[in-house]
C-alpha atoms as a PDB file:
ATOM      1  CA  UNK A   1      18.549  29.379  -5.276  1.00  0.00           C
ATOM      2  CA  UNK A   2      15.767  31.299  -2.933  1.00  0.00           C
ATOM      3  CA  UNK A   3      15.806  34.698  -2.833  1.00  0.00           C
ATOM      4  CA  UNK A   4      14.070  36.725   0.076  1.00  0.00           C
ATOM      5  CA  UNK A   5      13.599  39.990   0.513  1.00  0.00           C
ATOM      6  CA  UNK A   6      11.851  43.209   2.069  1.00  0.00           C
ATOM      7  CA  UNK A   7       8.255  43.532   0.886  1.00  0.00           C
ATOM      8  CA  UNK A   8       9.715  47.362   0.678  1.00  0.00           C
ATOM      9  CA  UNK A   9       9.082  48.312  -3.254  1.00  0.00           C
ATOM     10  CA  UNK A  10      12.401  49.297  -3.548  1.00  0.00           C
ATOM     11  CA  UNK A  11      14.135  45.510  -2.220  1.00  0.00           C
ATOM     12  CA  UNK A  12      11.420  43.487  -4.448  1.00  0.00           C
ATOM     13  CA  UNK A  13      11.750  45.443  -7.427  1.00  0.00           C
ATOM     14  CA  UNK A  14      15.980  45.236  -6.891  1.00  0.00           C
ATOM     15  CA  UNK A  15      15.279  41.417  -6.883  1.00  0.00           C
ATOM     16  CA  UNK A  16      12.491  40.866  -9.105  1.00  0.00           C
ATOM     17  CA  UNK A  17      14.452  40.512 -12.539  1.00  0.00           C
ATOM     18  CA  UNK A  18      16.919  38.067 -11.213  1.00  0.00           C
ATOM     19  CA  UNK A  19      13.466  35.950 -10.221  1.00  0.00           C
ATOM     20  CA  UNK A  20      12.360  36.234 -13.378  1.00  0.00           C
ATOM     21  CA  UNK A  21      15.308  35.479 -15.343  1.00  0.00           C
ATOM     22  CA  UNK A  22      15.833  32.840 -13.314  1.00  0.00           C
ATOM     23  CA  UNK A  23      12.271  31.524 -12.857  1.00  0.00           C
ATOM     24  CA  UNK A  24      12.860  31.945  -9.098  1.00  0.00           C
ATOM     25  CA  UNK A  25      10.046  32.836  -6.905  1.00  0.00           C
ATOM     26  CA  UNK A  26      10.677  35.510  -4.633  1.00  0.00           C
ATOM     27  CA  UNK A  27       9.719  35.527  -1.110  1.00  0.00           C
ATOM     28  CA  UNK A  28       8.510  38.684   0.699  1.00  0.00           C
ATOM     29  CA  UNK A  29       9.209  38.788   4.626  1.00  0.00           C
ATOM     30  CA  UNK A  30       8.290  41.506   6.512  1.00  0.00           C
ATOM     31  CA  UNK A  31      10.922  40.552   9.413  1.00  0.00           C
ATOM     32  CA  UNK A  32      13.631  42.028   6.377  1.00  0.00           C
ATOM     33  CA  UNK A  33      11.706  45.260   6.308  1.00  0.00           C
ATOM     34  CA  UNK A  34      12.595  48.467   8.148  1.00  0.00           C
ATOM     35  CA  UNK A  35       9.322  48.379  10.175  1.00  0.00           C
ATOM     36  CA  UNK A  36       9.322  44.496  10.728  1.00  0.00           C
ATOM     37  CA  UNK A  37      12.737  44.803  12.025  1.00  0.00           C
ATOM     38  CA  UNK A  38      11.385  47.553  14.352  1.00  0.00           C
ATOM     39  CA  UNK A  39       8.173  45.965  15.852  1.00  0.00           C
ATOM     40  CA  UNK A  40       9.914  42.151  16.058  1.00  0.00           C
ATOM     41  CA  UNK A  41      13.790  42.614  15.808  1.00  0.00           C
ATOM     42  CA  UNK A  42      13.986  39.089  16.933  1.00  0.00           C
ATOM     43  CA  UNK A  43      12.679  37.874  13.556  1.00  0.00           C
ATOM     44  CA  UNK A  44      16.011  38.611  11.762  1.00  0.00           C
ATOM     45  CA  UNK A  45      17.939  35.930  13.913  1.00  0.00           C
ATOM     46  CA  UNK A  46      14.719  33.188  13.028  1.00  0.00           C
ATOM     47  CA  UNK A  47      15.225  33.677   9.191  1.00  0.00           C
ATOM     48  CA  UNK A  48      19.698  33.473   9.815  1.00  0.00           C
ATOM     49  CA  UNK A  49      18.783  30.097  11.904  1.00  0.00           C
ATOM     50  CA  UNK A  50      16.744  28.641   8.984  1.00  0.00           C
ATOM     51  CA  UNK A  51      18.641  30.046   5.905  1.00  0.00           C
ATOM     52  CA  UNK A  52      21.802  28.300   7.730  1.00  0.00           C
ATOM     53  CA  UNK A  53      19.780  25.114   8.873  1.00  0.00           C
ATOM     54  CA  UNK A  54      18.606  24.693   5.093  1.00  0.00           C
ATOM     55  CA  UNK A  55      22.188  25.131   3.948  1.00  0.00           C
ATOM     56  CA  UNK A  56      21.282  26.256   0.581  1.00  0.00           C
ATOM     57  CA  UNK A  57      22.387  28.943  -1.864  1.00  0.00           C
ATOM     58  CA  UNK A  58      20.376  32.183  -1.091  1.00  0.00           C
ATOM     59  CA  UNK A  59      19.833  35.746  -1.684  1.00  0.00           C
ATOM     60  CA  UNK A  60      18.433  38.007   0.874  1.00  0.00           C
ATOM     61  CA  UNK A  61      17.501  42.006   0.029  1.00  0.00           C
ATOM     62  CA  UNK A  62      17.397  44.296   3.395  1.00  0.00           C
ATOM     63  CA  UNK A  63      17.863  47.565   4.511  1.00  0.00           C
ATOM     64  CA  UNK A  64      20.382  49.174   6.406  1.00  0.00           C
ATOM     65  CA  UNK A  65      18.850  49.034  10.004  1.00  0.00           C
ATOM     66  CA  UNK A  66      18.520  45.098   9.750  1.00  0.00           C
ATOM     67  CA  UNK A  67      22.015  44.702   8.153  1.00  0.00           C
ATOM     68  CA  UNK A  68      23.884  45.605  11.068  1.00  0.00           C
ATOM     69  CA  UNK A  69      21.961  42.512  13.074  1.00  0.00           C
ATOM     70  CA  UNK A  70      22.375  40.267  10.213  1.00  0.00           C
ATOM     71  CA  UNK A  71      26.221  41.071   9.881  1.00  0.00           C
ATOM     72  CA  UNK A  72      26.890  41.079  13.613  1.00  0.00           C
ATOM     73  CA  UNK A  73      25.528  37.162  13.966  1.00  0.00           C
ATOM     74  CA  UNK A  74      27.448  35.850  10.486  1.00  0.00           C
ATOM     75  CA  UNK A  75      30.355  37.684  11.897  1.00  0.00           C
ATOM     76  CA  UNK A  76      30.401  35.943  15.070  1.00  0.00           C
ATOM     77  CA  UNK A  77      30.019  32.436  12.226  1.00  0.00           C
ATOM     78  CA  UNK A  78      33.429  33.307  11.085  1.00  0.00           C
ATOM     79  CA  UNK A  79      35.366  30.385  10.525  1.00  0.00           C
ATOM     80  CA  UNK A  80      39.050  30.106  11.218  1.00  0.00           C
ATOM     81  CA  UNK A  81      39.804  29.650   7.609  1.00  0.00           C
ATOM     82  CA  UNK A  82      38.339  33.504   7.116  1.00  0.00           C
ATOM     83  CA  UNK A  83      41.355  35.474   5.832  1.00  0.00           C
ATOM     84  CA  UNK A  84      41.692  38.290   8.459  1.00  0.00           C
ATOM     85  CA  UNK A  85      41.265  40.969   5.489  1.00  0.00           C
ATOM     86  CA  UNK A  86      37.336  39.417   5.229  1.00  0.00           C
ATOM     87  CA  UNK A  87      37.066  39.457   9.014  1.00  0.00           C
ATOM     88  CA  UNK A  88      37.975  43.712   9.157  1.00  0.00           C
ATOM     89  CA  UNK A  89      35.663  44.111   6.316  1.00  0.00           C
ATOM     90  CA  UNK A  90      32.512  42.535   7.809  1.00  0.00           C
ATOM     91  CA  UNK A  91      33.840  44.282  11.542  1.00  0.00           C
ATOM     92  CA  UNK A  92      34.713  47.598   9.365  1.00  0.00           C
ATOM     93  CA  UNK A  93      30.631  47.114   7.598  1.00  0.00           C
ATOM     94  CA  UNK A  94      29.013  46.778  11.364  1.00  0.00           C
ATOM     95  CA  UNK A  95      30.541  51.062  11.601  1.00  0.00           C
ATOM     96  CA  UNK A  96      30.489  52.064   8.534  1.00  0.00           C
ATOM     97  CA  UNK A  97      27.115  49.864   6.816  1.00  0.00           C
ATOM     98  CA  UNK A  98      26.770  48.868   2.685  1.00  0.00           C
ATOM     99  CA  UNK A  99      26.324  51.232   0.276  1.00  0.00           C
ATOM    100  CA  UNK A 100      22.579  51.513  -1.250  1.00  0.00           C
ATOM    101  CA  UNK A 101      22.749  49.055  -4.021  1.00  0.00           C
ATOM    102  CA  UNK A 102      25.950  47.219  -2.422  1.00  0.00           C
ATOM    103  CA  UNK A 103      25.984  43.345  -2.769  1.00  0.00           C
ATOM    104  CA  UNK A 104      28.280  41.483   0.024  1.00  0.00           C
ATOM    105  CA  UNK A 105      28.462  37.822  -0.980  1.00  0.00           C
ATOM    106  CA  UNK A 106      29.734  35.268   1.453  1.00  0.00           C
ATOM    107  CA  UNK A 107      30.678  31.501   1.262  1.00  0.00           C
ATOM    108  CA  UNK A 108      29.431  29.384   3.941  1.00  0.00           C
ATOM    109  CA  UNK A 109      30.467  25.771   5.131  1.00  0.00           C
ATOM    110  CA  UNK A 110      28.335  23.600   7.143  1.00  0.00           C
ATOM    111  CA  UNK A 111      24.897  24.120   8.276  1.00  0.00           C
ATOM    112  CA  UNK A 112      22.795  25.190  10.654  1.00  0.00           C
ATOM    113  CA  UNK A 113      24.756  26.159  14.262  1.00  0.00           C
ATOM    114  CA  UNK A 114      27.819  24.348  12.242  1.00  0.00           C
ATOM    115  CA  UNK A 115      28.198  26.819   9.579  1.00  0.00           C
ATOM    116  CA  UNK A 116      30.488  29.228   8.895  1.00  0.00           C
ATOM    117  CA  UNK A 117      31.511  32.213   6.947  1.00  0.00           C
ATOM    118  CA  UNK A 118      34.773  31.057   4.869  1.00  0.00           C
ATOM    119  CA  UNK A 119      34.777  34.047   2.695  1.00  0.00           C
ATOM    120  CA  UNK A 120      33.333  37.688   1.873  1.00  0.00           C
ATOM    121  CA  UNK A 121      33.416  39.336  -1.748  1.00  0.00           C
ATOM    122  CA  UNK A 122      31.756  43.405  -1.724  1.00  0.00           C
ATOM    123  CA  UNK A 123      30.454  44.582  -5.105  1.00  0.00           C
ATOM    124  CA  UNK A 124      29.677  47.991  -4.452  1.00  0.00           C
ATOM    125  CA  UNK A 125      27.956  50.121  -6.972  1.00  0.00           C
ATOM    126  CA  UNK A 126      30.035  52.281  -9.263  1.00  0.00           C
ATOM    127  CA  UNK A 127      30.017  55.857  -8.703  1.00  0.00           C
END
């Protein structure tokens, strides 16, 4: 599994004991970062193209401004097999956003402009 995330403290060090439980490195990208996103917001589709073109089991850690992007394009990768209660949760998330600390795990088929979103589990923090 790769995992990439923010260079923001607060993404690497969310990350950073998975890596090392896992002996995965983790990859820093500063499109996935608040003021990436801002001075090159086209960087967030690049990394969605190659993450889907590699087709491989991944983690990414972002912030709220680049999640809307991010969740906009895998919505519009929604697969016809996406149960329609998966399809209003990612459309619900592009209002509403995660929760700090929220994980939103999705299952993809295919790769690269191929793929698409089959299904979407939220873990959201208790509290």
């Amino acid at each position: 599994m790769r995992v990439l995330t923010s260079p923001s403290v607060r993404c690497a060090d969310t990350v950073a004991p998975y890596c090392t439980a896992r002996g995965v490195e983790l990859v820093a990208k500063k499109g996935l970062s608040e003021e990436g996103f801002e001075e090159r917001p086209e960087k967030v589709d690049k990394h969605l193209r190659r993450l889907l073109a590699a087709a491989e089991p991944v983690a990414v850690c972002t912030h709220g401004p680049v999640m809307g992007p991010l969740l906009r394009a895998l919505l519009g990768r929604a697969g016809a097999d996406l149960p329609g209660t998966d399809r209003r949760m990612l459309a619900r998330l592009l209002d509403v956003g995660l929760d700090k600390g929220e994980v939103l795990a999705l299952t993809m088929v295919g790769a690269g402009d191929g793929a698409e979103v089959v299904a979407v589990v939220r873990h959201r923090p208790p509290g």
